[in-house]
Protein backbone atom coordinates (compact mmCIF):
# COMPACT_ATOMS: atom_id res chain seq x y z
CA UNK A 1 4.97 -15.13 -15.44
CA UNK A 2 3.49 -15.20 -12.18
CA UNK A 3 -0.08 -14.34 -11.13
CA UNK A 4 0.08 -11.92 -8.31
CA UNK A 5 -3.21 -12.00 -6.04
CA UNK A 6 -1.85 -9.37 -3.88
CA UNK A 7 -1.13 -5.68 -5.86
CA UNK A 8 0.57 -2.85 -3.66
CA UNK A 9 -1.01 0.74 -4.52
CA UNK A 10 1.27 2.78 -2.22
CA UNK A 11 2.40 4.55 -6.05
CA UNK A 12 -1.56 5.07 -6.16
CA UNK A 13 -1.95 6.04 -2.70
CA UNK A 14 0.96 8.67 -2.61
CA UNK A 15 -0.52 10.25 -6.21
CA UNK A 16 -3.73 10.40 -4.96
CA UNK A 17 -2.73 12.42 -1.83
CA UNK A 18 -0.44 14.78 -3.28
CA UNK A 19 2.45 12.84 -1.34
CA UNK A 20 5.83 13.38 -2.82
CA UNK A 21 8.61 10.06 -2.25
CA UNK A 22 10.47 13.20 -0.95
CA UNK A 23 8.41 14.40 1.43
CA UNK A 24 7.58 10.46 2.58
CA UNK A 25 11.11 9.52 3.18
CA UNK A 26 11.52 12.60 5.66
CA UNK A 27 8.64 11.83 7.37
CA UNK A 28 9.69 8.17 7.90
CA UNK A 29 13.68 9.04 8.23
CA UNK A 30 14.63 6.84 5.62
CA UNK A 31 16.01 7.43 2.22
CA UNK A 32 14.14 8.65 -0.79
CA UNK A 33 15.82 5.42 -2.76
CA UNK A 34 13.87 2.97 -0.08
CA UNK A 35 10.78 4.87 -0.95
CA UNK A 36 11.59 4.17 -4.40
CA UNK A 37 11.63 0.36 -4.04
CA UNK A 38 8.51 0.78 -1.88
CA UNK A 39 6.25 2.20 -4.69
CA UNK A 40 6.91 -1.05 -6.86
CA UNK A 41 3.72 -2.93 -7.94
CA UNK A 42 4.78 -5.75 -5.93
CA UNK A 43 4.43 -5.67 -2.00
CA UNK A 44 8.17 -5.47 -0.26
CA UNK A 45 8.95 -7.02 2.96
CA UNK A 46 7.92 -5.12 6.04
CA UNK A 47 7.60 -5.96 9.53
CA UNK A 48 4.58 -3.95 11.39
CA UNK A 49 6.39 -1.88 12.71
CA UNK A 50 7.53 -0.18 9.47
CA UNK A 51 3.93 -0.81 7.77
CA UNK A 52 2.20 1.15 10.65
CA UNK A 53 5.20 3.83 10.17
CA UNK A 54 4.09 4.04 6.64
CA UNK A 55 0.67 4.53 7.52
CA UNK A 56 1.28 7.36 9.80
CA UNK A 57 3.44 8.90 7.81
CA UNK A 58 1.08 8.78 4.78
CA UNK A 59 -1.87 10.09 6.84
CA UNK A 60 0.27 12.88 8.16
CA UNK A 61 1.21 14.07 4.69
CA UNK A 62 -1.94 13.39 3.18
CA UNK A 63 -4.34 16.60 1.71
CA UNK A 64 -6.82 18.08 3.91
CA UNK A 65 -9.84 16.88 3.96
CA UNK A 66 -9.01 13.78 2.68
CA UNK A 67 -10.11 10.16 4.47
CA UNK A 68 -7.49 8.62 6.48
CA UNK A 69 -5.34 5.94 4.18
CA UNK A 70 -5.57 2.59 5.41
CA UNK A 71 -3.91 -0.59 5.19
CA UNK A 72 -7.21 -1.82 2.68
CA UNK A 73 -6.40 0.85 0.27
CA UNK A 74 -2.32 -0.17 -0.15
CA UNK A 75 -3.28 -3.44 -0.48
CA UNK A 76 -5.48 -4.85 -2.59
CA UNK A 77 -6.58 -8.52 -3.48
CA UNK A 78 -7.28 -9.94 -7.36
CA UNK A 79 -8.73 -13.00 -8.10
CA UNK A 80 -9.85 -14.72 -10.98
CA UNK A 81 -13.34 -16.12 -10.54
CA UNK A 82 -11.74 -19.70 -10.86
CA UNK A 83 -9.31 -18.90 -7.54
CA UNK A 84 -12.70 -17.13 -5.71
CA UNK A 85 -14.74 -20.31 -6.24
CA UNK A 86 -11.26 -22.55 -4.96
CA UNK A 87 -10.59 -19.88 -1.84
CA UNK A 88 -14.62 -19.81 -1.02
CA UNK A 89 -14.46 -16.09 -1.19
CA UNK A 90 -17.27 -14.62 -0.28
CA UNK A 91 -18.67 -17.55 1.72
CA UNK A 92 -20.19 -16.70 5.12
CA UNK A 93 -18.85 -18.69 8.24
């Protein structure tokens, strides 16, 4: 099994919000079954073009009075404290 460093919280994100994959897809013009794929754990492919459609779109939809969703909440980073020390994490430049 593979360590993933990267986890995609668009699921999260969308719950969160009170975004439906229904209302999403309409917003972005594409089909509810490529939302579907999109709210896997794992990040899909996207240009950024479609990630800043997603972002708009998600903002649009999102509850009032609710922050604006960024890229930093979708995407979030997990590392072991073995693979911070190796990636210097945390280190200032």
């Amino acid at each position: 099994m593979k360590k993933v460093v990267i986890n995609w919280k668009l699921a999260e994100v969308m719950q969160a919000n009170g975004i439906s994959p229904t209302d999403l897809a309409a917003e972005m013009k594409i089909s509810r079954n490529a939302i579907s794929k999109m709210r896997k754990h794992y990040m899909p492919r996207m240009d950024g073009e479609k990630l800043n459609n997603l972002l708009i779109s998600l903002n649009t939809l999102r509850k009032p009075g609710k922050r604006p969703i960024r890229v930093s909440h979708l995407i979030v980073e997990s590392y072991t404290l073995e693979e911070m020390e190796r990636a210097k994490v945390g280190e200032s430049t």
